[in-house]
Protein backbone atom coordinates (compact mmCIF):
# COMPACT_ATOMS: atom_id res chain seq x y z
CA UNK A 1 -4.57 15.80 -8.01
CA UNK A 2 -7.67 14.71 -9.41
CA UNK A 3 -10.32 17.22 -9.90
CA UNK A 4 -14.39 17.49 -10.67
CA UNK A 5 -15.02 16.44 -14.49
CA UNK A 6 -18.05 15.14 -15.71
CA UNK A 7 -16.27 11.71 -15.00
CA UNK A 8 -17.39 11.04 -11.30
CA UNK A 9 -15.43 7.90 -11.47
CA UNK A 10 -12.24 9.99 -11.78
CA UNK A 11 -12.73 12.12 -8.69
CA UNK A 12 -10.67 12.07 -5.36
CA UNK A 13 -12.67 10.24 -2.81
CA UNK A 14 -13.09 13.48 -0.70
CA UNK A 15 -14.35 15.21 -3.67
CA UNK A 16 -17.26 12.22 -4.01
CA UNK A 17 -17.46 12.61 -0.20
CA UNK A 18 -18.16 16.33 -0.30
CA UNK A 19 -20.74 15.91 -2.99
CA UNK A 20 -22.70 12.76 -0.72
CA UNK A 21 -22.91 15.08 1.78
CA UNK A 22 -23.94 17.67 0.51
CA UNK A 23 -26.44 15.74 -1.40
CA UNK A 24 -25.40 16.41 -5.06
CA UNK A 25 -24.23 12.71 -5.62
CA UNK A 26 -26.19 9.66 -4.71
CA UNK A 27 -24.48 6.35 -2.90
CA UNK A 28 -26.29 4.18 -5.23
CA UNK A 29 -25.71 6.22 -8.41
CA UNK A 30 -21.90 6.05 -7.95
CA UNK A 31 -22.13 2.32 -6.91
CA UNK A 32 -23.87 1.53 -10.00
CA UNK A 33 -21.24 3.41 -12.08
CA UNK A 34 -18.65 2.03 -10.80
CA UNK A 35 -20.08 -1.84 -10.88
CA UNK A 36 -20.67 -0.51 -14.47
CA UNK A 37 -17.03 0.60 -15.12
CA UNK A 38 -15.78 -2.47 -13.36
CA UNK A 39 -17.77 -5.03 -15.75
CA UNK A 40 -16.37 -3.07 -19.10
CA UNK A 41 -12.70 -1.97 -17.77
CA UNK A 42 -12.20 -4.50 -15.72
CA UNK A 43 -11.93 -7.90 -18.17
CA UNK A 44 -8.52 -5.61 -19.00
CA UNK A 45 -7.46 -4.81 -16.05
CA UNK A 46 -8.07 -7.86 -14.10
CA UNK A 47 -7.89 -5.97 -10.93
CA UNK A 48 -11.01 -7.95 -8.81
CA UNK A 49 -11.13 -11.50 -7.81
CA UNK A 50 -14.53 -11.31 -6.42
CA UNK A 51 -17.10 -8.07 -7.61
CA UNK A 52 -19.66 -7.88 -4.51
CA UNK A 53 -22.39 -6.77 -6.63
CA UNK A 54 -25.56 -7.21 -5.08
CA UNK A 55 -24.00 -6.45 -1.31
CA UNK A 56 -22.72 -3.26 -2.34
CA UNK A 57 -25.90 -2.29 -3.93
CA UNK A 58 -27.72 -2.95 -1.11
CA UNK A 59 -25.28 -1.43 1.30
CA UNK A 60 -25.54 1.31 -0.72
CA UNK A 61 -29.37 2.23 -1.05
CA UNK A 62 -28.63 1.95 2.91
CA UNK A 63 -26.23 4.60 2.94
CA UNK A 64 -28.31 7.05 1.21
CA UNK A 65 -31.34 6.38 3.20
CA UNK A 66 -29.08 7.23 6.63
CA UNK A 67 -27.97 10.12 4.44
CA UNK A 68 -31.37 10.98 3.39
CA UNK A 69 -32.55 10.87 6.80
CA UNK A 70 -29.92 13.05 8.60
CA UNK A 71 -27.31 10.26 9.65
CA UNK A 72 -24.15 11.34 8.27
CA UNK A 73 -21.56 9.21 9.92
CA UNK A 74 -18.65 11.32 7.77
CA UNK A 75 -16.27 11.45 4.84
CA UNK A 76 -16.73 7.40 4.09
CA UNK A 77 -19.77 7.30 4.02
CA UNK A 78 -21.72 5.91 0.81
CA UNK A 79 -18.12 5.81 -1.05
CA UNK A 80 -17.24 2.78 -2.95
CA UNK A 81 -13.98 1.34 -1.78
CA UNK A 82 -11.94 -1.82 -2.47
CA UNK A 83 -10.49 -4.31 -0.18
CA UNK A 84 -7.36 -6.77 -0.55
CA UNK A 85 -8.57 -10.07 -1.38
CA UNK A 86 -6.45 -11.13 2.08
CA UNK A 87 -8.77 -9.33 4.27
CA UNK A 88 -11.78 -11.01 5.65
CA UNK A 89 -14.89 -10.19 4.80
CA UNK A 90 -17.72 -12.53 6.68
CA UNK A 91 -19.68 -15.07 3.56
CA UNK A 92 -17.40 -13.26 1.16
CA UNK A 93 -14.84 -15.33 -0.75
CA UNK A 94 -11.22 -14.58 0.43
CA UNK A 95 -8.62 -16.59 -1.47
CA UNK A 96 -5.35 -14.84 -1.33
CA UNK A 97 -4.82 -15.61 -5.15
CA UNK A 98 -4.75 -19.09 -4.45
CA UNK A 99 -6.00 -21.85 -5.65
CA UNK A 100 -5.52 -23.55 -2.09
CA UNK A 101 -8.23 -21.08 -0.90
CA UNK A 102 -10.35 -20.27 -4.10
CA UNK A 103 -13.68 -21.65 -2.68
CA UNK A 104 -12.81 -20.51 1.16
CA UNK A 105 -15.77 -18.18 2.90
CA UNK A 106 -14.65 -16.80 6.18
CA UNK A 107 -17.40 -16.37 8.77
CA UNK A 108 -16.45 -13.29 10.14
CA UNK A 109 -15.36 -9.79 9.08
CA UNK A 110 -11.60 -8.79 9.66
CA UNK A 111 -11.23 -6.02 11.92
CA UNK A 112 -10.23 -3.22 9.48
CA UNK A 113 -13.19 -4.23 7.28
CA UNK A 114 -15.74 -4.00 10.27
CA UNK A 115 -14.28 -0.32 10.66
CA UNK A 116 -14.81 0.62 7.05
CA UNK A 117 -18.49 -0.64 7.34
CA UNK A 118 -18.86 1.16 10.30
CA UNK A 119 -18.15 4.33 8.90
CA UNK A 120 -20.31 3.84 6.31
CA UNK A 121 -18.07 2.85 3.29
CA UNK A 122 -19.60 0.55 0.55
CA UNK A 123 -16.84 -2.36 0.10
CA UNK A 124 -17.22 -2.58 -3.84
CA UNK A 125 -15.66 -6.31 -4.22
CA UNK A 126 -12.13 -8.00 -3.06
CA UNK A 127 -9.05 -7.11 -5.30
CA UNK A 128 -6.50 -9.44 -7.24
CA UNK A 129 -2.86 -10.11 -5.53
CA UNK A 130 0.54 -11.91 -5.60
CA UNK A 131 -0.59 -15.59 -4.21
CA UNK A 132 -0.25 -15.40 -0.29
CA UNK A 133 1.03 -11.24 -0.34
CA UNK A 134 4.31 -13.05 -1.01
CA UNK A 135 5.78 -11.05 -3.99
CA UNK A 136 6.66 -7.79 -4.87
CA UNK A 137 5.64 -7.97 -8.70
CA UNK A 138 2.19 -8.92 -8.27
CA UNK A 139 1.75 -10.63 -11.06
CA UNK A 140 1.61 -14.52 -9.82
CA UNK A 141 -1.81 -14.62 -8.90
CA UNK A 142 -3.91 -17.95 -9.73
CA UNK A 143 -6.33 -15.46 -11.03
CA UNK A 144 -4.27 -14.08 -13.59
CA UNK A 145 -2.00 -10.99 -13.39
CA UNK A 146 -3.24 -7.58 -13.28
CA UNK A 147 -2.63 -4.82 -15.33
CA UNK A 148 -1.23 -1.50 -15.59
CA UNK A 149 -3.73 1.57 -16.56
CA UNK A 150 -0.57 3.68 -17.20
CA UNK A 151 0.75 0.48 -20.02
CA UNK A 152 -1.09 -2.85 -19.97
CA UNK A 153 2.27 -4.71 -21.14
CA UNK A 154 4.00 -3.73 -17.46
CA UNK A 155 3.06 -4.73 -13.54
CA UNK A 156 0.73 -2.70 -11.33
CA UNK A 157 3.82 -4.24 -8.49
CA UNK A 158 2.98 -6.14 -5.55
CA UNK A 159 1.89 -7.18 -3.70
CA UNK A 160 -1.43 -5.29 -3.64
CA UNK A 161 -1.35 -5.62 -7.41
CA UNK A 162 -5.36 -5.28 -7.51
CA UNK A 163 -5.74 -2.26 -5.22
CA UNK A 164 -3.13 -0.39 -7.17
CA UNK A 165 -5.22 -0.73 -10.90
CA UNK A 166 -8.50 -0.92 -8.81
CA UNK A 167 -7.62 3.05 -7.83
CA UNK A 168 -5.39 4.17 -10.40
CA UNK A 169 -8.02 2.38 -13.05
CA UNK A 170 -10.89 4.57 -11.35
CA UNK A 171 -12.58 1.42 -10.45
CA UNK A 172 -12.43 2.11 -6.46
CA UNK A 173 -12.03 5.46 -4.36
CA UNK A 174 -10.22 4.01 -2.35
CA UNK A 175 -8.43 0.25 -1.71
CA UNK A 176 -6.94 -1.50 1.57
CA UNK A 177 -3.65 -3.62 0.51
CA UNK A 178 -1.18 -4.81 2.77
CA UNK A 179 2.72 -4.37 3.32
CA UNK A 180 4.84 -6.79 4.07
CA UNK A 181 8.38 -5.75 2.21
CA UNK A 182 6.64 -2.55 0.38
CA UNK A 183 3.29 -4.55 -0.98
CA UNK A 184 1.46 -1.41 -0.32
CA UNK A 185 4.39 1.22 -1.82
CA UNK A 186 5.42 -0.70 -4.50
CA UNK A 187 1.92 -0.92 -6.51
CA UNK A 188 1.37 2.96 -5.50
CA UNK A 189 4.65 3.84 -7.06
CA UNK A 190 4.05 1.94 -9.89
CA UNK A 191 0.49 2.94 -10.75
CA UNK A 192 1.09 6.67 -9.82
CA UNK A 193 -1.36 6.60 -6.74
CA UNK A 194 -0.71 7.15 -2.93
CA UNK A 195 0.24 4.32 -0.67
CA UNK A 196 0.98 4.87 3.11
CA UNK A 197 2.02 2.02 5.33
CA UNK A 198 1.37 3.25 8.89
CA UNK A 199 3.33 2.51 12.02
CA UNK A 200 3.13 -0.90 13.30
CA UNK A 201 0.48 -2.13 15.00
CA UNK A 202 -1.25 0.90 14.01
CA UNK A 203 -3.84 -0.79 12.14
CA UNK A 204 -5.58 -4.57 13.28
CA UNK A 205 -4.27 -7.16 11.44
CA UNK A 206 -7.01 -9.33 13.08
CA UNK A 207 -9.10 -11.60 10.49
CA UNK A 208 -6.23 -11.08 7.68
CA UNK A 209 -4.17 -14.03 6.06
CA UNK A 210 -0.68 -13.50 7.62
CA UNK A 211 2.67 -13.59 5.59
CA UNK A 212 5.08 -12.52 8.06
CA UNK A 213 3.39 -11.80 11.78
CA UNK A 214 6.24 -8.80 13.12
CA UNK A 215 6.11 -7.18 9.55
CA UNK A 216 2.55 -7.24 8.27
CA UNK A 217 0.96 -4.07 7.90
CA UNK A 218 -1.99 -3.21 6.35
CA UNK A 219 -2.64 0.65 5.05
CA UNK A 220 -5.42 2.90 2.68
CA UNK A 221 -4.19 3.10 -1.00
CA UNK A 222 -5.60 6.47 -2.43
CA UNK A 223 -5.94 8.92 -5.57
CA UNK A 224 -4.36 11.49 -3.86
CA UNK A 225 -2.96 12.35 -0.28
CA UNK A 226 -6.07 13.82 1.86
CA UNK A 227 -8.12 11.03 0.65
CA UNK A 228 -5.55 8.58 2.16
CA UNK A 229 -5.52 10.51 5.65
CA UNK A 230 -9.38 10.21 5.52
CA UNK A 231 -9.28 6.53 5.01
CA UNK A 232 -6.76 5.91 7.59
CA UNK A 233 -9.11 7.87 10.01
CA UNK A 234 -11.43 5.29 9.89
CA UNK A 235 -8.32 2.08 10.29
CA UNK A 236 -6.60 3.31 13.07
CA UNK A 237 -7.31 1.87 16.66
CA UNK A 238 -6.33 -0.60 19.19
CA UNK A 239 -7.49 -4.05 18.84
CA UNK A 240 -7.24 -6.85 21.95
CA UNK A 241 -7.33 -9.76 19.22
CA UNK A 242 -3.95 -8.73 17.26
CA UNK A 243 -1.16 -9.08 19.91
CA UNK A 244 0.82 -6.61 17.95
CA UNK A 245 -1.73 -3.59 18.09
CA UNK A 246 -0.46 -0.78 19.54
CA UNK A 247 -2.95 2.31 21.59
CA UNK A 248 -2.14 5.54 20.18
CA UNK A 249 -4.45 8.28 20.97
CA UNK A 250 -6.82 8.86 18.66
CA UNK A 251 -6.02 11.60 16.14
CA UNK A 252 -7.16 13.36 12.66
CA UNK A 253 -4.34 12.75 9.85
CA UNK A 254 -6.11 15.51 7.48
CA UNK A 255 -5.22 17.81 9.97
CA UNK A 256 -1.54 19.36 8.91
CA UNK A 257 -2.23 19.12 5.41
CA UNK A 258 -2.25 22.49 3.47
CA UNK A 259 0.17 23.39 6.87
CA UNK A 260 3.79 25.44 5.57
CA UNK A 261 6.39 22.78 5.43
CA UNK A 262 9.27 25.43 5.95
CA UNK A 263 10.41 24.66 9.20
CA UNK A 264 10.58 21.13 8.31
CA UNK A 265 13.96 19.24 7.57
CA UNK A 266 14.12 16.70 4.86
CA UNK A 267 16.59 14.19 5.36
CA UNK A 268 18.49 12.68 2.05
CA UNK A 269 20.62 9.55 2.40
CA UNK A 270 23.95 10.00 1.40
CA UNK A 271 23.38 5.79 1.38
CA UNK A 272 22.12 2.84 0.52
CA UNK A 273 19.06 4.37 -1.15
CA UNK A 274 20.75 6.08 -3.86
CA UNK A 275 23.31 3.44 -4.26
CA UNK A 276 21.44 1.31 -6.69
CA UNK A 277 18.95 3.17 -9.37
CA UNK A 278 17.92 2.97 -12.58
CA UNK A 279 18.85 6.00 -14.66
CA UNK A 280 15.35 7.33 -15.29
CA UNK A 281 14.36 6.88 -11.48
CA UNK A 282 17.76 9.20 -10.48
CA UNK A 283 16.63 11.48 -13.27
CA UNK A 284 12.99 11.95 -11.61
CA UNK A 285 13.77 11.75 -8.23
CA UNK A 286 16.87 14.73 -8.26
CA UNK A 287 14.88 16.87 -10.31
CA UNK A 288 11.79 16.68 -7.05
CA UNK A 289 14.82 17.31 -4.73
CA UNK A 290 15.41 20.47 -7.17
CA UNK A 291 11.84 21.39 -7.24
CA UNK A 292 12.24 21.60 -2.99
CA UNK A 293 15.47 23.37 -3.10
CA UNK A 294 14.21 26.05 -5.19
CA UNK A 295 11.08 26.12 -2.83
CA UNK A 296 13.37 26.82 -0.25
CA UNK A 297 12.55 23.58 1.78
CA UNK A 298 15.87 22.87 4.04
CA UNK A 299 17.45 19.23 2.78
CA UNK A 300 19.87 17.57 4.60
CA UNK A 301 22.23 15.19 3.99
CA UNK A 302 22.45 12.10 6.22
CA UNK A 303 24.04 9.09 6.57
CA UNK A 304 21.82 6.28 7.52
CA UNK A 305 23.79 3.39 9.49
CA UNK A 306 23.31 -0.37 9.30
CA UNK A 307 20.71 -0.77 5.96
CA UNK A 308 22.79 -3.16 4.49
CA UNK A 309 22.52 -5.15 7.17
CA UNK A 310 19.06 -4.33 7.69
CA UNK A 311 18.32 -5.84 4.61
CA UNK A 312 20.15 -8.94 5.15
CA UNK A 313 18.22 -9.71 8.34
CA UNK A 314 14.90 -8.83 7.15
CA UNK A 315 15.06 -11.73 4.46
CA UNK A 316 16.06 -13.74 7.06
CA UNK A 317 12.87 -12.39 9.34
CA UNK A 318 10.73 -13.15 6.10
CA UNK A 319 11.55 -16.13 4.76
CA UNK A 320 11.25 -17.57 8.61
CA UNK A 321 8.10 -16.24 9.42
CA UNK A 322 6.70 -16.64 5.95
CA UNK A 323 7.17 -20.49 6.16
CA UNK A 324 5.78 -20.96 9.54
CA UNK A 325 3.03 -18.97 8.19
CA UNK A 326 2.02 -21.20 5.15
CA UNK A 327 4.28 -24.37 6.25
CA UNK A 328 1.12 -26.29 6.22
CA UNK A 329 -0.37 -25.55 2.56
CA UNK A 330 3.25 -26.44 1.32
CA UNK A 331 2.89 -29.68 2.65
CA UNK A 332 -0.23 -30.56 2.39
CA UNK A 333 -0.64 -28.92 -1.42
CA UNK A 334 2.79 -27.92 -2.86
CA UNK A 335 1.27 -28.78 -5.96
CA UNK A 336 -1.49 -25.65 -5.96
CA UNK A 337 1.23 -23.05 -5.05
CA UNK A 338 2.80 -21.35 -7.89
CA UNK A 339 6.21 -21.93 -8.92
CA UNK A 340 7.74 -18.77 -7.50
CA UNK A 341 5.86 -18.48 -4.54
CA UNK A 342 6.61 -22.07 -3.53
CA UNK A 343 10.04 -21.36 -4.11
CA UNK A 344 10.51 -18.40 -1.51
CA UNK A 345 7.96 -20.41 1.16
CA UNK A 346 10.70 -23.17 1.07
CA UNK A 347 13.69 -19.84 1.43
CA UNK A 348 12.56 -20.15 5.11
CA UNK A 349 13.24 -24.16 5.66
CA UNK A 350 16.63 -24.56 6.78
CA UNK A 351 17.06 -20.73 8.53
CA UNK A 352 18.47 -21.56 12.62
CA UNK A 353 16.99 -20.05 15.31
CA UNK A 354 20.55 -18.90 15.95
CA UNK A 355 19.95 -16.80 12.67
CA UNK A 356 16.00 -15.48 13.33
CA UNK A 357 17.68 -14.17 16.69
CA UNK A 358 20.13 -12.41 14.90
CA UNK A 359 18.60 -11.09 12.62
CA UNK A 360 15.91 -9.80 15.65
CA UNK A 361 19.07 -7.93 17.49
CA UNK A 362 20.21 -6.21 13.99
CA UNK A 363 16.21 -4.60 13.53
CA UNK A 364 16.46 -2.96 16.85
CA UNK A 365 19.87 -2.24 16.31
CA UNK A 366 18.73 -0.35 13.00
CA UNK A 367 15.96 0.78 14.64
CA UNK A 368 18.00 2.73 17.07
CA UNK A 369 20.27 4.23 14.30
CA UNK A 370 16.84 5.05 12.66
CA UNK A 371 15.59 7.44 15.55
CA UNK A 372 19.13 8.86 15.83
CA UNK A 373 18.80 10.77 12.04
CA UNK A 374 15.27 11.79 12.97
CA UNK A 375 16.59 13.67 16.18
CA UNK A 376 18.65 15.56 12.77
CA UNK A 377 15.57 15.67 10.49
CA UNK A 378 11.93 15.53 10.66
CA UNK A 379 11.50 13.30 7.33
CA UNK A 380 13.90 11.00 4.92
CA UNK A 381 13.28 11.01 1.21
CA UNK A 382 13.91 8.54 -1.20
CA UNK A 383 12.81 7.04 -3.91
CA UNK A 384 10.16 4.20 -3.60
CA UNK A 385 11.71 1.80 -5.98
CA UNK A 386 15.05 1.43 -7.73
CA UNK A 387 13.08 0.78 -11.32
CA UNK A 388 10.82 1.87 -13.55
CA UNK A 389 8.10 -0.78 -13.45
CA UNK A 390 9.02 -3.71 -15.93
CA UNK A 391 6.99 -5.83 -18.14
CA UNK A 392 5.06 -8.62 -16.61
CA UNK A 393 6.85 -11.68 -16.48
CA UNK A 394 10.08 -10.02 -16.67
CA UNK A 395 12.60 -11.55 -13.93
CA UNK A 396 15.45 -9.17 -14.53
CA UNK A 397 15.91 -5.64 -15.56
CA UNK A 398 19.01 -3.39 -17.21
CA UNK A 399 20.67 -1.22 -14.18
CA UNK A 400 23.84 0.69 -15.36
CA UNK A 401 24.48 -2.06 -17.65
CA UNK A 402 24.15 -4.49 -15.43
CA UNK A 403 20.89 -7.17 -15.43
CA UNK A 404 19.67 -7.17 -11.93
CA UNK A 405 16.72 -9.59 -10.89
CA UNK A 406 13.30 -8.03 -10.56
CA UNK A 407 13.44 -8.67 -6.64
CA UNK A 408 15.16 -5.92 -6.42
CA UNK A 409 12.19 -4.12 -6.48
CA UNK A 410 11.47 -4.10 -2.17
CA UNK A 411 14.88 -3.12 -1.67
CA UNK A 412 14.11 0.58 -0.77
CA UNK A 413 10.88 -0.34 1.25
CA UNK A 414 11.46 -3.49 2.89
CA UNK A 415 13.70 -1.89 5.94
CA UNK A 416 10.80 0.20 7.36
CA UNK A 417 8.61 -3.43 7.21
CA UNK A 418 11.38 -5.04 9.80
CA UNK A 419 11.71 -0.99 11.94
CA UNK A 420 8.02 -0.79 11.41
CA UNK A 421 8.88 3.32 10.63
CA UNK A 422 5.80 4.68 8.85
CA UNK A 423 6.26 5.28 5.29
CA UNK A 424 4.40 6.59 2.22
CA UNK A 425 5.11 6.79 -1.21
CA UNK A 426 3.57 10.09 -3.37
CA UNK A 427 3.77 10.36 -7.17
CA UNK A 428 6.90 11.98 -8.30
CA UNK A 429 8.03 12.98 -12.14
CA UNK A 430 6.68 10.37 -14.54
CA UNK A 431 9.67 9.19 -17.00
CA UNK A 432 9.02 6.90 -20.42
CA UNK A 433 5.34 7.22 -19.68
CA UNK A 434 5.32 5.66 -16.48
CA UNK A 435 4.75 6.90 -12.86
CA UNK A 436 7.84 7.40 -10.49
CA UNK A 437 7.37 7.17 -5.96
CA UNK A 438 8.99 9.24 -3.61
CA UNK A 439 9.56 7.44 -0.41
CA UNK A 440 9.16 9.76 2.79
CA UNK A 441 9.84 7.73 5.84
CA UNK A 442 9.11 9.14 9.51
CA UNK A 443 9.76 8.58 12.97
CA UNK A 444 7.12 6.11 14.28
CA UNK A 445 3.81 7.75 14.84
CA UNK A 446 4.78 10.47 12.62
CA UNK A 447 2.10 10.25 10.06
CA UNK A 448 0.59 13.51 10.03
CA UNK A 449 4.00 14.89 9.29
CA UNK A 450 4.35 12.33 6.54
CA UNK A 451 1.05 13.64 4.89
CA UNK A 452 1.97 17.45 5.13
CA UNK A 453 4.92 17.47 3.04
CA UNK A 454 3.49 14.51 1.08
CA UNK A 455 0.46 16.66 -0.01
CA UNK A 456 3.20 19.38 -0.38
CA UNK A 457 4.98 17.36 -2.85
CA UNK A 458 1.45 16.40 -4.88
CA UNK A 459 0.92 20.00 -5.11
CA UNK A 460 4.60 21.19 -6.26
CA UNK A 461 3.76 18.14 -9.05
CA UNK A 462 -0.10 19.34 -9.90
């Protein structure tokens, strides 16, 4: 967990919070370091398409002067945070990593944005991504790739390749990506930050660029696990304008954390999710299910039903929905879509409807089998990815001797994408230098359990 230094870039966000309330830290000051940090850390990192500069300067100066005069609107308030350069922000450039969209200014603000405006948060600049969300390395980007704080040869993972160096480079408090086949997990994992994507529908999808409409989700990205409770605080809520929002009653996801986890059981796949891993991710992984042993947390093993053919129909879900959804910029400009992306738009050509359909009755199928183990356990834990994270540009990687393609990467968190299961991934045991996820996956609407034992787990690893 990150603590108070001298640094104040390096703090948790609820740390900077504490200190804007409290009036030790000024909105503007920490805006200015951070634009500061940004402009000399950044031309490595190449986590921002677009640095807001002068609007987050002046949103910020209003933040302290609603501070200043008693108007505390809570934890978000004044703190610098990043958003996903596929999220709308109204005269603000939103390109998706394309260069189909590189000069496109939407003229409204995407609902999730509007909320973290309207609690106060100062939106810092839009971050750097896999073209069109539609890969899970995140480094095809017409922008360039980002890179890893942790080892600039290696991916930050996709797709929300921006938001996970943007946080993990101190460069952002905080960072909206979305999650599509683990685009949220995957770059947390990698970069050794939190990443939670929420139930479906939880959070309004309204005024984002769409890869696939039934598993889009968009989530908070975080230094540690409170701070990502506090920023989905502010995200949650029904929204008319996204037919897939769902009302849940409003809630407070900081609330169970610090709560005893002992009457919880953990759920481990005996699987699927342990069937494919690289050595060093096994290695890290068993030794946190040691760690909770010898804490006395009750594991359980389970046997989760039908993932294999989970995963089948959820490329057949994606690749169909991700073609309808950019159909048109392959036709009209298959020339300004990058090689690989192109290539997985035109996966969804020639799929039947015979075969979406299918592929529809196997998720609920799975989701069904799904709620089944949680009437056993309260939580599943896996790992977040098979792999260490590889070098950028690398398209296959060494698993017990075997090369496997780099698209392996989603296979762990692309099944609770097509269920729509909330699921977060914590930092585990670093191995070789490099950060390690654990995957805990709930029962929809479970994600206040989720961030009790995942702040339990950030503690056991402090």
């Amino acid at each position: 967990m990150i603590t108070k230094s001298n640094d104040i870039s390096g703090w948790s966000l609820s740390d900077l919070a504490n200190a804007i309330e409290s009036k030790e830290v000024s909105p503007v000051e920490v805006t200015k370091l951070l634009l500061a940090r940004i402009d000399s850390n950044d031309k490595e990192l190449n986590s921002y398409i677009t640095v807001m500069e002068d609007r987050a300067l002046k949103d910020a100066m209003d933040a302290e002067n609603e501070i200043l005069s008693g108007n505390y609107k809570g934890p978000l308030h004044g703190v610098p945070i990043a958003v996903k350069d596929n999220v709308y922000i109204k005269g603000v450039k939103n390109t998706a990593a394309s260069e189909i969209y590189k000069d496109f200014i939407p003229d409204e603000d995407a609902e999730l944005a509007a909320k973290l405006q309207n609690a106060g948060a100062i939106i810092i600049g839009k971050t750097n991504m896999h073209e069109f969300a539609y890969g899970g390395t995140g480094d095809r980007s017409y922008f360039g790739a980002p890179r890893n704080p942790h080892n600039l040869a290696k991916i930050t993972g996709g797709s929300s390749s921006g938001s996970g160096a943007a946080v993990a480079g101190h460069m952002a408090y905080g960072a909206i990506g979305s999650d599509t086949g683990g685009s949220i997990r995957i770059p947390a994992s990698c970069c050794g930050i939190v990443g939670m994507k929420p139930t479906f529908g939880s959070v309004s999808k309204y005024g984002t660029v769409a890869l696939a409409m039934s598993l889009d989700h968009f989530g908070p990205m975080t230094k540690t696990v409170k701070d990502n409770a506090i920023m989905l605080n502010a995200l949650v809520g029904y929204d008319s304008r996204d037919p897939f929002s769902i009302n849940r009653k409003q809630e407070d996801f900081t609330e169970e954390i610090g709560k005893s986890v002992k009457e919880l059981t953990i759920g481990i796949p005996s699987n699927y999710f342990f069937d494919i891993l690289q050595s060093e991710v096994r290695e890290s992984i068993n030794e946190t299910i040691e760690d909770l042993r010898a804490q006395g947390i009750n594991l359980k093993t389970v046997t989760v039903d039908l993932m294999d053919e989970l995963m089948n129909a959820t490329r057949v879900i994606m690749s169909s929905e991700a073609y309808s959804a950019f159909e048109k910029e392959y036709k009209e400009h298959p020339e300004k879509i990058e090689g690989e992306v192109k290539s997985r738009i035109m996966e969804g050509m020639d799929i039947k409807a015979s075969e979406y359909l299918q592929a529809i009755k196997t998720k609920h199928k799975a989701m069904a089998a799904l709620n089944d183990v949680f009437r056993n356990v309260d939580i599943l834990l896996v790992p977040t990815l098979c792999i260490l994270p590889p070098d950028i540009d690398q398209r296959e990687v060494e698993i017990d001797g075997k090369m496997t393609p780099t698209r392996i990467l989603n296979r762990l968190t692309n099944p609770n994408n097509t269920t729509g299961f909330p699921a977060i991934s914590v930092p585990g045991k670093p191995k070789n230098g490099l950060p390690v996820g654990v995957q805990l996956i709930g029962a929809p609407l479970s994600e206040k359990k989720l961030y009790r034992f995942a702040s339990f787990i950030e503690e056991l690893n402090k």
